[in-house]
Structure formats: structure tokens, C-alpha cells
PDB file of N, CA and C in Angstrom:
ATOM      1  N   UNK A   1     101.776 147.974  55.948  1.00  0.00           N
ATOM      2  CA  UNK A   1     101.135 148.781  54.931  1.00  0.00           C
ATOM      3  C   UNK A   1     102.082 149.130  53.795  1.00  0.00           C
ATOM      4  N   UNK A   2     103.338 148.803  53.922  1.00  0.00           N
ATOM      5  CA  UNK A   2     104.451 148.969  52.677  1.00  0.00           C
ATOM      6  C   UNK A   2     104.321 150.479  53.073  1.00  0.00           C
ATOM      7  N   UNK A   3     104.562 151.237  54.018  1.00  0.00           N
ATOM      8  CA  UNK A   3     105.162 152.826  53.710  1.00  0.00           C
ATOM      9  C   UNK A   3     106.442 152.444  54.866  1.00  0.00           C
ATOM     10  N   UNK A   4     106.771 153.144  54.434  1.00  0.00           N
ATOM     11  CA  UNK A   4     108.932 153.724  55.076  1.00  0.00           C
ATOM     12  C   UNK A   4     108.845 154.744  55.639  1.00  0.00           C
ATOM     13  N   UNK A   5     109.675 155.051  56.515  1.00  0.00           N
ATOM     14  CA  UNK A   5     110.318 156.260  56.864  1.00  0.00           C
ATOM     15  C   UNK A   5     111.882 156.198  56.832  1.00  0.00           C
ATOM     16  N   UNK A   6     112.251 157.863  56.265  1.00  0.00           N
ATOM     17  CA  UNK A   6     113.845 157.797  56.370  1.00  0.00           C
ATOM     18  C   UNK A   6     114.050 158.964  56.604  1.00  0.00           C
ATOM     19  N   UNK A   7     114.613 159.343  57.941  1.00  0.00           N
ATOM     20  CA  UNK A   7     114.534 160.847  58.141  1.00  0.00           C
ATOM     21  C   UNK A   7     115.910 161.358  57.862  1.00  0.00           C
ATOM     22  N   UNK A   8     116.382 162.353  57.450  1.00  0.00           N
ATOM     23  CA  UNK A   8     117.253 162.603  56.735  1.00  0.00           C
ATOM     24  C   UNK A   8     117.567 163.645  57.589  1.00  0.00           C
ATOM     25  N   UNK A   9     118.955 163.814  58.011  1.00  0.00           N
ATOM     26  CA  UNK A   9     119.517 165.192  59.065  1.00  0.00           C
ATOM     27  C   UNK A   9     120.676 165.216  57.936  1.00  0.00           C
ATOM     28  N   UNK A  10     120.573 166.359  57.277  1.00  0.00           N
ATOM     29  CA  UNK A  10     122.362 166.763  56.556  1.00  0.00           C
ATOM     30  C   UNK A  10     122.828 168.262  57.281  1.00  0.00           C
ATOM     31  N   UNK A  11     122.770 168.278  57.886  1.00  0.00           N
ATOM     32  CA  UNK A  11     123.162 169.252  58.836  1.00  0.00           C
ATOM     33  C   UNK A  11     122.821 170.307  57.900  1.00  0.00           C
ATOM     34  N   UNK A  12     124.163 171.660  57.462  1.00  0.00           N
ATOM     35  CA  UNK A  12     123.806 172.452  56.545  1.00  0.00           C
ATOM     36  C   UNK A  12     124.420 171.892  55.441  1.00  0.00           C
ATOM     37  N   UNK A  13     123.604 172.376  54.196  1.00  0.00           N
ATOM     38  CA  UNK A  13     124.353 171.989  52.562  1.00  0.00           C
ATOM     39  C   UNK A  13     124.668 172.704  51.920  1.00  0.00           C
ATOM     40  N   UNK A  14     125.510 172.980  51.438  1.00  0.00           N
ATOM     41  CA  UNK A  14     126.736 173.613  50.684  1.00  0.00           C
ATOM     42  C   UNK A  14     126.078 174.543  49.280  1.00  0.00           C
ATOM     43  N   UNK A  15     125.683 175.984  49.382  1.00  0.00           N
ATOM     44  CA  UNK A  15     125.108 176.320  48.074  1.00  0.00           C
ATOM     45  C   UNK A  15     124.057 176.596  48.006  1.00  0.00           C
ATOM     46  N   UNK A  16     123.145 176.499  49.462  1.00  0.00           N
ATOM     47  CA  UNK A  16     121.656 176.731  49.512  1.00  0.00           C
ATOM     48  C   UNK A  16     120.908 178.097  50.095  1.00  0.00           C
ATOM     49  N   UNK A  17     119.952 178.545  49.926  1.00  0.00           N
ATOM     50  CA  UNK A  17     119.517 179.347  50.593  1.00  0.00           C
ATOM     51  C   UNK A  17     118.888 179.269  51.965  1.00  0.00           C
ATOM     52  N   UNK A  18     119.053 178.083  52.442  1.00  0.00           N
ATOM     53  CA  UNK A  18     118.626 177.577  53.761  1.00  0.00           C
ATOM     54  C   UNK A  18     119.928 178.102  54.794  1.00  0.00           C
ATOM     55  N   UNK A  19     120.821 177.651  53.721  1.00  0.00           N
ATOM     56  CA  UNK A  19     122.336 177.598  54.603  1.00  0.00           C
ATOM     57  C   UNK A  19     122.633 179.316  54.929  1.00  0.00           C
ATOM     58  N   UNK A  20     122.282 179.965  54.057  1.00  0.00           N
ATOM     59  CA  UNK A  20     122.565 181.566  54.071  1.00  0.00           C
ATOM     60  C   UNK A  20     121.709 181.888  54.995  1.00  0.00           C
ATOM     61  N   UNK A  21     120.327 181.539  55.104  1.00  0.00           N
ATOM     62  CA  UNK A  21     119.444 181.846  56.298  1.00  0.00           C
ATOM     63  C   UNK A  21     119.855 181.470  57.248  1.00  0.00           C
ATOM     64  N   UNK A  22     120.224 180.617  57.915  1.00  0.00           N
ATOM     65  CA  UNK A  22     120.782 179.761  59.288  1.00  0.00           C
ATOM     66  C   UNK A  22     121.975 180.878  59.812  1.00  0.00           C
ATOM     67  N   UNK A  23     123.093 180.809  59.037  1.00  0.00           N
ATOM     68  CA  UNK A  23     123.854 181.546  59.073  1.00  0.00           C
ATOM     69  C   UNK A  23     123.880 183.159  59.167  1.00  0.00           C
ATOM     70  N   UNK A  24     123.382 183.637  58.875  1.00  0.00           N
ATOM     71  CA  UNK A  24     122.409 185.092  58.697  1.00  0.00           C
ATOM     72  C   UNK A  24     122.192 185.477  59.982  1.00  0.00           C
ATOM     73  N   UNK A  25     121.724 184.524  61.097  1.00  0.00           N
ATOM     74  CA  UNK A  25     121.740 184.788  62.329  1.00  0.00           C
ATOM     75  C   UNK A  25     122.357 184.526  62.858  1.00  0.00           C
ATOM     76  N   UNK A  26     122.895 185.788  63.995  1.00  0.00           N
ATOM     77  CA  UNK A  26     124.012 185.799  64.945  1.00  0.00           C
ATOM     78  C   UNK A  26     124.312 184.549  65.809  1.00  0.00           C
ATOM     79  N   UNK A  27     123.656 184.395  66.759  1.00  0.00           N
ATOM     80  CA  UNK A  27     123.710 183.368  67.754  1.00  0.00           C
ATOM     81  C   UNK A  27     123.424 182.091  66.419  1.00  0.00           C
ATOM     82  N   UNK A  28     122.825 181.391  65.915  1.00  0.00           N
ATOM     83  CA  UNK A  28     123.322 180.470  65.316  1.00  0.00           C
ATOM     84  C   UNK A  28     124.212 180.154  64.367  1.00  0.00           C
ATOM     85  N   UNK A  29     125.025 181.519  64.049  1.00  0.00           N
ATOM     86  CA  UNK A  29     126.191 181.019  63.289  1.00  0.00           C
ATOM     87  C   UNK A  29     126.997 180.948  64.382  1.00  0.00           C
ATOM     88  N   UNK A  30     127.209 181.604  65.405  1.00  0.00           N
ATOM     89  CA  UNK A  30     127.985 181.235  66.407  1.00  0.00           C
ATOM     90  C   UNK A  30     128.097 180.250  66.787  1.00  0.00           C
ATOM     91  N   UNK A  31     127.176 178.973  66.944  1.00  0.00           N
ATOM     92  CA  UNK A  31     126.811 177.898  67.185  1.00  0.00           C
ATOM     93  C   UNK A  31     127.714 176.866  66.291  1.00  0.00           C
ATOM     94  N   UNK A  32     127.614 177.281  65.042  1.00  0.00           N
ATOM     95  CA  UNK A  32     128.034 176.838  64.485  1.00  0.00           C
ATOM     96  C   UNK A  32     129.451 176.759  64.083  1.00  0.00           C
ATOM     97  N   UNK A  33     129.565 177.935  64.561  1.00  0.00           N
ATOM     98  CA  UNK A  33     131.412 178.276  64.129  1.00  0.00           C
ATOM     99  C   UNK A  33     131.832 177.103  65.070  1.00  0.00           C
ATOM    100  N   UNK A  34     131.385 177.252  66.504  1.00  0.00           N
ATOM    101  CA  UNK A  34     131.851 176.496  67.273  1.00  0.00           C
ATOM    102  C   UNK A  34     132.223 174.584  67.340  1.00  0.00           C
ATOM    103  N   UNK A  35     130.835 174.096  66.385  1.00  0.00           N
ATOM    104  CA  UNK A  35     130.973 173.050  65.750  1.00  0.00           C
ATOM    105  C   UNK A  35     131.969 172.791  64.987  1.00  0.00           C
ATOM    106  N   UNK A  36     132.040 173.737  63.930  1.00  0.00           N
ATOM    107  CA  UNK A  36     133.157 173.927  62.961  1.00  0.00           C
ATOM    108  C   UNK A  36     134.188 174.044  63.802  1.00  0.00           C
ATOM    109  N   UNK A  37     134.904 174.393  64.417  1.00  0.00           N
ATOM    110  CA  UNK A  37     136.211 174.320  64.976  1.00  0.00           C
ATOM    111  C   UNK A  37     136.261 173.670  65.559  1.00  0.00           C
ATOM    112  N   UNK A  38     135.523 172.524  66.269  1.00  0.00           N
ATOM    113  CA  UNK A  38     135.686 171.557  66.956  1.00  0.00           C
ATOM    114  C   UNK A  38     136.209 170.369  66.158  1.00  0.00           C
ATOM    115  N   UNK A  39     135.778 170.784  64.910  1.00  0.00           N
ATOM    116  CA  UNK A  39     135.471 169.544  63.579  1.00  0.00           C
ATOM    117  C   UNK A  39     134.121 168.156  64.226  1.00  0.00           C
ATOM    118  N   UNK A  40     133.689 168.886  64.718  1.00  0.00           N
ATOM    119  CA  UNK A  40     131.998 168.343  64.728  1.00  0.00           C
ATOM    120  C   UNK A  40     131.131 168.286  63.558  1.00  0.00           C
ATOM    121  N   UNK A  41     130.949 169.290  62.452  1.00  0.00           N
ATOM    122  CA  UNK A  41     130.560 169.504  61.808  1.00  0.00           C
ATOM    123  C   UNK A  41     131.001 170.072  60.655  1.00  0.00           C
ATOM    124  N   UNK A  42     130.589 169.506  59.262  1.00  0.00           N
ATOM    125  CA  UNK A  42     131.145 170.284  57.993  1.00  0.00           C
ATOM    126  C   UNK A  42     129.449 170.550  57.239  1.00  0.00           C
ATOM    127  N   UNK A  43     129.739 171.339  56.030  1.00  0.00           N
ATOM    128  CA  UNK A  43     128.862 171.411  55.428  1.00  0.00           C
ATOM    129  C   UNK A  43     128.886 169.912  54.450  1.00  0.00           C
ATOM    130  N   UNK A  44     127.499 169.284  54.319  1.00  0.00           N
ATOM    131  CA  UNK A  44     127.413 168.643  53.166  1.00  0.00           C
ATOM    132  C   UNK A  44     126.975 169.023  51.936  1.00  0.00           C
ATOM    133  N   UNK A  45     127.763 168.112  50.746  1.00  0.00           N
ATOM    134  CA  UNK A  45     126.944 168.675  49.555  1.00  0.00           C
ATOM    135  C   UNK A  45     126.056 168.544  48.856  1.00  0.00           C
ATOM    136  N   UNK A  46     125.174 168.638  48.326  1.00  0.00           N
ATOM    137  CA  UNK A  46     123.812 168.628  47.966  1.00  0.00           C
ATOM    138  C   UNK A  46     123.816 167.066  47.071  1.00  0.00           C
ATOM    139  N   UNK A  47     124.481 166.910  46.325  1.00  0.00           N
ATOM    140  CA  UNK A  47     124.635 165.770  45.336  1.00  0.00           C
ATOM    141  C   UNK A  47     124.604 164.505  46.274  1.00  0.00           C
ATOM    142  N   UNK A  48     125.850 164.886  47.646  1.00  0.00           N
ATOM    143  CA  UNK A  48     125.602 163.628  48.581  1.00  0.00           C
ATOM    144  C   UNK A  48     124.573 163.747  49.038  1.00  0.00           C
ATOM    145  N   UNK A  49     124.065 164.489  49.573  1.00  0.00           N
ATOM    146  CA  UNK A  49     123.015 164.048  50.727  1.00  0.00           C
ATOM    147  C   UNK A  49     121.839 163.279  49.581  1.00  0.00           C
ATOM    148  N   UNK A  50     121.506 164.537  48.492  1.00  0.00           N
ATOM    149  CA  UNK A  50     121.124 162.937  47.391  1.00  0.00           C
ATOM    150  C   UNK A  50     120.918 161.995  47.061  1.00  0.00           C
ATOM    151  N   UNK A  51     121.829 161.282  46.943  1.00  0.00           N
ATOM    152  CA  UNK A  51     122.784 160.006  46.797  1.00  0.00           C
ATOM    153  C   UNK A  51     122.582 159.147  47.756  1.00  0.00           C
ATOM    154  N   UNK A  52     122.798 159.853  49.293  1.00  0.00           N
ATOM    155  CA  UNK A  52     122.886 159.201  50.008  1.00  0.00           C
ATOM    156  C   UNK A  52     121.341 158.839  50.635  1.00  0.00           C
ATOM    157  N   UNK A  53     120.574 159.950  50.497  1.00  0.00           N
ATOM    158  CA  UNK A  53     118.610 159.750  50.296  1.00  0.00           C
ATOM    159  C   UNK A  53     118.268 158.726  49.759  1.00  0.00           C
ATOM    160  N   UNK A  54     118.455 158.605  48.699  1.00  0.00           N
ATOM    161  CA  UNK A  54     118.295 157.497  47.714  1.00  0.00           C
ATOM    162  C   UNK A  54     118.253 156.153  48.153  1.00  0.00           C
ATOM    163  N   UNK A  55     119.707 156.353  48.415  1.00  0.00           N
ATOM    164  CA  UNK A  55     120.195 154.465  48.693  1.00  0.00           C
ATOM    165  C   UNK A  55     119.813 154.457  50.123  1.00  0.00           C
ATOM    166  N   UNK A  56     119.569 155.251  50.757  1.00  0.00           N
ATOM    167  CA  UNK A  56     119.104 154.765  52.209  1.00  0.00           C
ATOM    168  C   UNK A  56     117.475 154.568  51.820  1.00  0.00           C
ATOM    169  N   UNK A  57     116.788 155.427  51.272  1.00  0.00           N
ATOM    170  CA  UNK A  57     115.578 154.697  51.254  1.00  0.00           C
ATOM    171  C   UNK A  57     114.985 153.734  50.467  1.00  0.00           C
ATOM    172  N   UNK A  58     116.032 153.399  49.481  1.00  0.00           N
ATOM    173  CA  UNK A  58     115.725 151.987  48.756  1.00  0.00           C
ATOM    174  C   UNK A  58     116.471 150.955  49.770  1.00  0.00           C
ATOM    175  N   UNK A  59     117.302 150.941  50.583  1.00  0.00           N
ATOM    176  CA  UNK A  59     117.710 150.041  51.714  1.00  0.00           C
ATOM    177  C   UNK A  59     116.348 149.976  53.032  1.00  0.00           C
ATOM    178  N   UNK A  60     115.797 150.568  52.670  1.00  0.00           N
ATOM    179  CA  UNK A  60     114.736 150.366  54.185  1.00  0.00           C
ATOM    180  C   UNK A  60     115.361 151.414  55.393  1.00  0.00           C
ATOM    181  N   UNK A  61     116.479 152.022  55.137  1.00  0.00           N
ATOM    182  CA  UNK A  61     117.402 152.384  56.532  1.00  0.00           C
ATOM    183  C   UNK A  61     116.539 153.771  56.813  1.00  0.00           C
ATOM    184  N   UNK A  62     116.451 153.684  58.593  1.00  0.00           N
ATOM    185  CA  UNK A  62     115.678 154.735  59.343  1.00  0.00           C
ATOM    186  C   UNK A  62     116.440 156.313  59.233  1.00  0.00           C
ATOM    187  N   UNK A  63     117.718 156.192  59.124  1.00  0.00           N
ATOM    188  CA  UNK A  63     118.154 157.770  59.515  1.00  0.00           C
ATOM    189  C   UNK A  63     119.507 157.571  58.155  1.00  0.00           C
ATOM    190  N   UNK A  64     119.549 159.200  58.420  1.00  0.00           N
ATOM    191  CA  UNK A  64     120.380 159.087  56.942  1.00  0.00           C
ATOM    192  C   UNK A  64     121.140 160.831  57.840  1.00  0.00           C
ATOM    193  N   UNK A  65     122.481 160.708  58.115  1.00  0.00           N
ATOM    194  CA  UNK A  65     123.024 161.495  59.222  1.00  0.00           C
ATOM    195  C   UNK A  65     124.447 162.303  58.117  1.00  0.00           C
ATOM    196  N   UNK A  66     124.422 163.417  57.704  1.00  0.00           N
ATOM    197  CA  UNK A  66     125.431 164.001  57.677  1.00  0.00           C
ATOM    198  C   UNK A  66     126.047 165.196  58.240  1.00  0.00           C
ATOM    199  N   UNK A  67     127.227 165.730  58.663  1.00  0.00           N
ATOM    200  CA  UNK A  67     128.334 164.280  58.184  1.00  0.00           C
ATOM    201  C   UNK A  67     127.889 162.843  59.146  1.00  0.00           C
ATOM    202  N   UNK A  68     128.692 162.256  59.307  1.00  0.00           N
ATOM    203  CA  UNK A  68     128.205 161.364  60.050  1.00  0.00           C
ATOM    204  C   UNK A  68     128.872 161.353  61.848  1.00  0.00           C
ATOM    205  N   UNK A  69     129.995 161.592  61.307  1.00  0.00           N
ATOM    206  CA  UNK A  69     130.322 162.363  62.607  1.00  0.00           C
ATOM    207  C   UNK A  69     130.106 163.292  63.509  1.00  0.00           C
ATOM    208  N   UNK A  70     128.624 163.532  62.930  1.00  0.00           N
ATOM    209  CA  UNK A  70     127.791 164.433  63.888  1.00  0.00           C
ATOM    210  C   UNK A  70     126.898 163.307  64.781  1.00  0.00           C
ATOM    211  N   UNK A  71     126.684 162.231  64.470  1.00  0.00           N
ATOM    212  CA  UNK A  71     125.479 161.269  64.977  1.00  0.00           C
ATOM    213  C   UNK A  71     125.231 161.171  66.440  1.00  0.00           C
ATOM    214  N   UNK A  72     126.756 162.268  67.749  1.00  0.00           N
ATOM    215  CA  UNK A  72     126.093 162.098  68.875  1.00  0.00           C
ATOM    216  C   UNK A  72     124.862 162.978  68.878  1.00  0.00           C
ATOM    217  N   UNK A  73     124.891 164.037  68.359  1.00  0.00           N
ATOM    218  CA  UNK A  73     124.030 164.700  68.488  1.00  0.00           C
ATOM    219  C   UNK A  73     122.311 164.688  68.605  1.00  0.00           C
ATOM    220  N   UNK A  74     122.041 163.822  67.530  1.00  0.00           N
ATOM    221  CA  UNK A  74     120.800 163.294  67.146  1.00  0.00           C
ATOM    222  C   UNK A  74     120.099 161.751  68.144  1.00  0.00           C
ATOM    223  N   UNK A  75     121.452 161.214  68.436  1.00  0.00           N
ATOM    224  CA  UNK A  75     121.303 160.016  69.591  1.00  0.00           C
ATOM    225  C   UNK A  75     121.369 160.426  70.750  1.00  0.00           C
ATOM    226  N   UNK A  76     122.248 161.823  71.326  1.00  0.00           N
ATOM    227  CA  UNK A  76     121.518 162.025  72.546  1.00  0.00           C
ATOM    228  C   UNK A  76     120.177 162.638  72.644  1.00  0.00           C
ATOM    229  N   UNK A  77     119.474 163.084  71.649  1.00  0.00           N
ATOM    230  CA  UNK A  77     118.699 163.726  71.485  1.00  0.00           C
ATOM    231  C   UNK A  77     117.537 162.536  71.487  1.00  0.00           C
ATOM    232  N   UNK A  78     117.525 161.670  71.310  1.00  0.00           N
ATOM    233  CA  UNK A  78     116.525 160.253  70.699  1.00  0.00           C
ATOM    234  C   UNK A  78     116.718 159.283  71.914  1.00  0.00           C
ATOM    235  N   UNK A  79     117.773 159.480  72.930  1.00  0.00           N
ATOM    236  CA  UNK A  79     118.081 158.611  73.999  1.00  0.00           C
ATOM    237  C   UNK A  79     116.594 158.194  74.660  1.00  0.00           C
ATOM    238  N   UNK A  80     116.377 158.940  74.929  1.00  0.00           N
ATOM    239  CA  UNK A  80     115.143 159.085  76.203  1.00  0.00           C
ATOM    240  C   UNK A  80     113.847 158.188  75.476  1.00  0.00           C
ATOM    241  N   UNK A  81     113.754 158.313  74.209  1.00  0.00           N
ATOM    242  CA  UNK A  81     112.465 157.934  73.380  1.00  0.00           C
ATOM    243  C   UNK A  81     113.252 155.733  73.206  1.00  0.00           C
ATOM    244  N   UNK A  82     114.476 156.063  73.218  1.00  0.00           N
ATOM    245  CA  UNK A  82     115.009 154.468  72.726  1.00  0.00           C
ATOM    246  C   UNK A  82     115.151 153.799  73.893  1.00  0.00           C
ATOM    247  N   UNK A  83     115.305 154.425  75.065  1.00  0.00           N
ATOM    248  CA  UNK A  83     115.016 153.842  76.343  1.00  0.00           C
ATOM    249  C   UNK A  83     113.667 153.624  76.748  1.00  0.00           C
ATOM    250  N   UNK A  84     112.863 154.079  76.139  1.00  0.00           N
ATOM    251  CA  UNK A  84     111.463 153.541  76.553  1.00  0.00           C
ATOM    252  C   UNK A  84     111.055 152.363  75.397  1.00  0.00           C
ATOM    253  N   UNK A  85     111.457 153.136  74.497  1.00  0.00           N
ATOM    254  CA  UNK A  85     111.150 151.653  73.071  1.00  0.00           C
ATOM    255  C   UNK A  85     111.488 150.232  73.494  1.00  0.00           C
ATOM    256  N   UNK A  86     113.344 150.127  74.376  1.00  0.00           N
ATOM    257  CA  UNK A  86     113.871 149.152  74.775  1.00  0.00           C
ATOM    258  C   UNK A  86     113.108 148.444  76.009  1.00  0.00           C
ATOM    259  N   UNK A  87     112.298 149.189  76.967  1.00  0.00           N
ATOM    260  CA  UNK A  87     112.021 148.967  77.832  1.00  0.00           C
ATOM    261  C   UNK A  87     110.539 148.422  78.024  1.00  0.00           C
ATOM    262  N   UNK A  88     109.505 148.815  76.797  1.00  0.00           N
ATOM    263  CA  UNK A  88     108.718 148.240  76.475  1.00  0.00           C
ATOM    264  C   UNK A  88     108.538 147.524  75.389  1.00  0.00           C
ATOM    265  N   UNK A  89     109.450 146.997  74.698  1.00  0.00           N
ATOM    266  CA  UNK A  89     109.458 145.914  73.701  1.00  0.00           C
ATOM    267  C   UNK A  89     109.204 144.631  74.099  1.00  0.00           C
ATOM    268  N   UNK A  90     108.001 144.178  73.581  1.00  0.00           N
ATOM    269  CA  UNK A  90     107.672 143.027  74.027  1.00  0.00           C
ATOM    270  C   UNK A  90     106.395 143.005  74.670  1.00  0.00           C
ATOM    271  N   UNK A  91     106.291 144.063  75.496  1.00  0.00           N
ATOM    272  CA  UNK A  91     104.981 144.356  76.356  1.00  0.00           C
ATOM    273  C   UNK A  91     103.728 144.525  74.996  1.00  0.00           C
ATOM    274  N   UNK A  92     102.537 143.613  75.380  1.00  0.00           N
ATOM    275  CA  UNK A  92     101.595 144.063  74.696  1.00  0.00           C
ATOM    276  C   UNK A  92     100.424 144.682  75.122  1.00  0.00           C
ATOM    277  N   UNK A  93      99.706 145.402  73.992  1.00  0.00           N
ATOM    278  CA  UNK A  93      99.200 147.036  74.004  1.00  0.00           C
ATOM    279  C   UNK A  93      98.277 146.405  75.200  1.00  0.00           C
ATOM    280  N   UNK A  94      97.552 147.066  75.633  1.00  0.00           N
ATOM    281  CA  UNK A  94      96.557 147.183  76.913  1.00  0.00           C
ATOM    282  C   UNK A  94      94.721 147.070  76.222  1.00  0.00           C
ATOM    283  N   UNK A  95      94.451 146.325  76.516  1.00  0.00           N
ATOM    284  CA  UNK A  95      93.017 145.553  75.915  1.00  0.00           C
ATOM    285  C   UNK A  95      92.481 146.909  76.562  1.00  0.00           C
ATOM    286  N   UNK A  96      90.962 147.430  75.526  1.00  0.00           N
ATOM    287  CA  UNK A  96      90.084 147.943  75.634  1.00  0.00           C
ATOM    288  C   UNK A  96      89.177 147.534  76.380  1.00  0.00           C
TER     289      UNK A  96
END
């Protein structure tokens, strides 16, 4: 049908009022500090994640991950759904 998907995770972005909300709460800035000192996570900046929107969805590409060095996060999270994708690829749908 010519439509795309490109789901876009920029963790938090640098300058926003999203980011002040997130943060605002206790237990998830805690969460976060903890990322942050791990160096799991940085803030991205608005111009990249942008930029990087862009050219991923004029490339066709499914996920668009910042930083990127966050990406276990989102793949253990998607494991369970790519193990069934892998496991029924190929199988066809079930006749009415």
C-alpha cells in the first residue's frame, strides 16, 4: 500500500517540556539518574533526533534509537514478539 513505519525512541530531549515532566517525578528521575551514571543514557538533542527522523524515514528504516547505546533496552523489550515473527516466518495464514 506504499505506507511506512518508523518508530522513533529518543529517549529524553534536551530543552523540552516533556523532559521537565519526566523528570519532575521522583521515582522516574531516579531511574534515570541511574541510567545516567551508568552512561546508558544521555539526553538527545532535538535537531538530531530530527535529522535523524528524516533520513531514517526517507531510508525505509523501522526504528530510529537514541542514543543508540541504549538499543538493549528496546530489543529486550521486542525479544519475545521477534521470536515468534522468526518462528513463524514462512508459515502461511490459516484458510477460512
Amino acid at each position: 500500500l506504499g505506507v511506512g513505519v518508523t518508530i522513533v525512541e529518543p529517549g529524553l530531549v534536551t530543552s523540552t517540556d516533556v523532559r521537565e515532566s519526566v523528570l519532575a517525578y521522583g521515582p522516574t528521575a531516579a531511574c534515570f539518574r541511574r541510567f545516567y551514571r551508568l552512561g546508558a543514557l544521555t539526553d538527545s538533542d532535538v535537531r538530531t533526533v530530527a535529522t535523524r527522523t528524516v533520513r531514517a524515514v526517507e531510508r525505509g528504516k523501522r526504528n530510529v534509537r537514541m542514543p543508540r547505546r541504549a538499543f538493549l533496552f528496546p530489543w529486550l523489550s521486542n525479544a519475545p514478539r521477534r521470536i515468534v515473527e522468526m518462528t513463524l516466518a514462512g508459515v502461511p495464514p490459516r484458510e477460512q
